[in-house]
C-alpha atoms as a PDB file:
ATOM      1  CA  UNK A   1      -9.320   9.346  61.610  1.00  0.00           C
ATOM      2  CA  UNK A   2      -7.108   6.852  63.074  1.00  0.00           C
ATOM      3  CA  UNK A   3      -3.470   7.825  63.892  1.00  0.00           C
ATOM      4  CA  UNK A   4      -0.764   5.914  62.547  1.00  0.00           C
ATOM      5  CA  UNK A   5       2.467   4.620  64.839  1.00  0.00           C
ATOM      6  CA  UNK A   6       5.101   6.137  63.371  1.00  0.00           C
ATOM      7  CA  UNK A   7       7.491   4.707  65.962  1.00  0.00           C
ATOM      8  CA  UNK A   8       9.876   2.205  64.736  1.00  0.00           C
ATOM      9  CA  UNK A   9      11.866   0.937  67.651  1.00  0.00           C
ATOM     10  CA  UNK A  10       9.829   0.447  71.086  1.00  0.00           C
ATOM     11  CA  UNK A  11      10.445   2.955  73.816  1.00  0.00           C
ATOM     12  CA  UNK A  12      12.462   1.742  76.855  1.00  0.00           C
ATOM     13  CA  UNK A  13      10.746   4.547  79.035  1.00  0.00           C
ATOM     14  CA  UNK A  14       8.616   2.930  81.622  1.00  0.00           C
ATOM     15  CA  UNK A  15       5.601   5.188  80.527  1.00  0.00           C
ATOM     16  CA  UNK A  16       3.334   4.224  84.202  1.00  0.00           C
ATOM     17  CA  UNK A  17       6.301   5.322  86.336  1.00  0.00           C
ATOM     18  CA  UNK A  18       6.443   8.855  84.547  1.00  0.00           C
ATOM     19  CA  UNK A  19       2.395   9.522  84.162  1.00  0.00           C
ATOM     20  CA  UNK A  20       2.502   8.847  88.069  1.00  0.00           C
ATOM     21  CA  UNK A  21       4.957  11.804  88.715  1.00  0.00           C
ATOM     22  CA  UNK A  22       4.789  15.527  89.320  1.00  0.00           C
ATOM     23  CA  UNK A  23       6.294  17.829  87.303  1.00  0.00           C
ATOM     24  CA  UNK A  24       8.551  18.548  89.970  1.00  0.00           C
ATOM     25  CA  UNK A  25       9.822  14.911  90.219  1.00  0.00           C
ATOM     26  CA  UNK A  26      10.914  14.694  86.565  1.00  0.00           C
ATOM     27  CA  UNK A  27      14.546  14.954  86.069  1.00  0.00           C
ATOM     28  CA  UNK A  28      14.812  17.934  83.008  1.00  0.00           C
ATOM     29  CA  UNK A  29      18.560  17.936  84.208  1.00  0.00           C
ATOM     30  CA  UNK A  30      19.890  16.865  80.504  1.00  0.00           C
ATOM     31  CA  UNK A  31      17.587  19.063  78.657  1.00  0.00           C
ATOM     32  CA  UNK A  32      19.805  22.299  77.732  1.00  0.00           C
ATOM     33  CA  UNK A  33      16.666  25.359  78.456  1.00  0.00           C
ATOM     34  CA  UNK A  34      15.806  27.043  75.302  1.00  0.00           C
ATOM     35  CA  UNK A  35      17.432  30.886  74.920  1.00  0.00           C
ATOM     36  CA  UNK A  36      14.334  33.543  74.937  1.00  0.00           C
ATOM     37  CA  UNK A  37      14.697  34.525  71.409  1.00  0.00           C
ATOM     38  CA  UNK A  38      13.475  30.620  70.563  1.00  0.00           C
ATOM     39  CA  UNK A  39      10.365  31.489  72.210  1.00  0.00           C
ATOM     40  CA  UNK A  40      10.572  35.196  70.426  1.00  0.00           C
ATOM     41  CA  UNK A  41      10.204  33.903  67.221  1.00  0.00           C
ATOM     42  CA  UNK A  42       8.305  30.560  67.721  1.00  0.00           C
ATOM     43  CA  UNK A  43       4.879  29.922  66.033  1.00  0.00           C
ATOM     44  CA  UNK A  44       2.209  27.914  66.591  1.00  0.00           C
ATOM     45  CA  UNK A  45       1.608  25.788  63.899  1.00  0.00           C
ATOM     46  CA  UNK A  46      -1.492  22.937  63.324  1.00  0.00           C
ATOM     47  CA  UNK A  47      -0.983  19.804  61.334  1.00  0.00           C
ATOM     48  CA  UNK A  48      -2.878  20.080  57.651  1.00  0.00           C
ATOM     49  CA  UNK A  49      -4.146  17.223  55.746  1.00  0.00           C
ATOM     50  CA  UNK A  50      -2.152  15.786  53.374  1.00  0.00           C
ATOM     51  CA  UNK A  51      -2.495  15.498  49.552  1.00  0.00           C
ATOM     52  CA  UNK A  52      -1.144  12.399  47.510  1.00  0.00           C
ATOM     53  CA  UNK A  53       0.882  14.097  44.676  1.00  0.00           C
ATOM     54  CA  UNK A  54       3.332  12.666  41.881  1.00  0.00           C
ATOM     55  CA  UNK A  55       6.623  14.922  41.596  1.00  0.00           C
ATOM     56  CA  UNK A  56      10.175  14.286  39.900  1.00  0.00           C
ATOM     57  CA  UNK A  57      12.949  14.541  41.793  1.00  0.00           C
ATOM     58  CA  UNK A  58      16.500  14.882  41.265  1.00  0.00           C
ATOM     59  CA  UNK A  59      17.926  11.207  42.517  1.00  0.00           C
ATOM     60  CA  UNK A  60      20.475  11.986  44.740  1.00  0.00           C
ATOM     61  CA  UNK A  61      17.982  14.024  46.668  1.00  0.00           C
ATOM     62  CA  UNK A  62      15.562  11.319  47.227  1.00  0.00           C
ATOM     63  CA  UNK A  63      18.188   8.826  47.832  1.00  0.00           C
ATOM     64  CA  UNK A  64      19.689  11.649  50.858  1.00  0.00           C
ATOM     65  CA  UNK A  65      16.039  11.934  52.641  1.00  0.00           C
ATOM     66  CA  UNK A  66      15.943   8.226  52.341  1.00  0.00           C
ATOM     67  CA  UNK A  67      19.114   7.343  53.351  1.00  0.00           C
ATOM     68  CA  UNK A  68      18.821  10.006  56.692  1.00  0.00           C
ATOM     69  CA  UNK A  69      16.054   8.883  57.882  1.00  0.00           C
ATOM     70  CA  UNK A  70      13.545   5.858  57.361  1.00  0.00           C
ATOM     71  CA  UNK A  71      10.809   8.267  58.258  1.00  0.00           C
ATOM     72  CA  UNK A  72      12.187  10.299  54.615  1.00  0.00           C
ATOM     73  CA  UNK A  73       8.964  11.575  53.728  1.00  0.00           C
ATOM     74  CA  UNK A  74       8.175  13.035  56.548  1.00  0.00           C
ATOM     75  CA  UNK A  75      11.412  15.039  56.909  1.00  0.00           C
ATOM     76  CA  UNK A  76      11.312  16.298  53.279  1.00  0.00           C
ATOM     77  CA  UNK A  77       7.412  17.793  54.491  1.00  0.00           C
ATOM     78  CA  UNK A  78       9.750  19.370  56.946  1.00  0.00           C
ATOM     79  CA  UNK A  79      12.166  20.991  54.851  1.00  0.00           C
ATOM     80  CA  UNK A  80       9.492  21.918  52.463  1.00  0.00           C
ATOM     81  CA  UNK A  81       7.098  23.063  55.379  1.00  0.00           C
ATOM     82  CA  UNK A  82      10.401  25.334  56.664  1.00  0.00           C
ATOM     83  CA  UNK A  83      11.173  26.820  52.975  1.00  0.00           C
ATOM     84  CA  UNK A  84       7.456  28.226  52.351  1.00  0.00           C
ATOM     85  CA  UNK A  85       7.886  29.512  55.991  1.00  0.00           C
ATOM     86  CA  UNK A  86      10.844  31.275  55.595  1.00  0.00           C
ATOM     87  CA  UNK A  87       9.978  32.738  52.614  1.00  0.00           C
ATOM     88  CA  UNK A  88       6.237  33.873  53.321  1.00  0.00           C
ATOM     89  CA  UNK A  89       8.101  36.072  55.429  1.00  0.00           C
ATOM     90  CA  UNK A  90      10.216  37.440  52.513  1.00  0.00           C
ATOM     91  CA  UNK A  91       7.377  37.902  50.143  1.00  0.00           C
ATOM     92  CA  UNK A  92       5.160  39.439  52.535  1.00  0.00           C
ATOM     93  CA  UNK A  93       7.930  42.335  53.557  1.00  0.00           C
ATOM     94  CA  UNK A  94       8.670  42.358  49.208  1.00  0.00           C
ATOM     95  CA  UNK A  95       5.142  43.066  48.515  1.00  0.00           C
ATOM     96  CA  UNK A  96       4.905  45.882  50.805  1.00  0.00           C
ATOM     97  CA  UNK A  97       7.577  47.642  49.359  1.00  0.00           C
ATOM     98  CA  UNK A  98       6.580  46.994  46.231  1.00  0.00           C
END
């Protein structure tokens, strides 16, 4: 399957000067580190394929995700993607109390 560029604006990051450097080398100075409970809690998670669906929507939340972002449909998979997520969790724990 071929992989679409879903890069907009070109990268000013001189990509052959950073594949020829260590790890060590690499300047991580403005990255903040990530608190232990991110890595407590995160998930590994593998892209699915995608489905081509017709669904209403309120306007004003289409407009929002398209307005944010000109990648909008991606971003709406992500809020979707999170809100099954979250809740999986809460239906699982409901069902075994149930």
């Amino acid at each position: 399957m071929k992989e679409k560029n879903i890069m907009k604006k070109s990268s000013k990051t001189d990509w052959k000067a950073l594949e020829s450097m260590t790890d060590e080398e690499i300047d991580h100075s403005d990255i903040p580190k990530l608190p232990s409970i991110f890595f407590k809690h995160a998930k590994k998670w593998h892209p699915q394929s995608k489905v081509k669906i017709t669904v209403e929507l309120d306007e004003d939340l289409l407009q929002w995700f398209k307005e944010e972002n000109d990648d909008w449909e991606s971003r709406m998979q992500t809020a979707l993607r999170l809100y099954v997520e979250t809740h999986k969790e809460s239906r699982r724990i409901q069902d075994l109390t149930h």
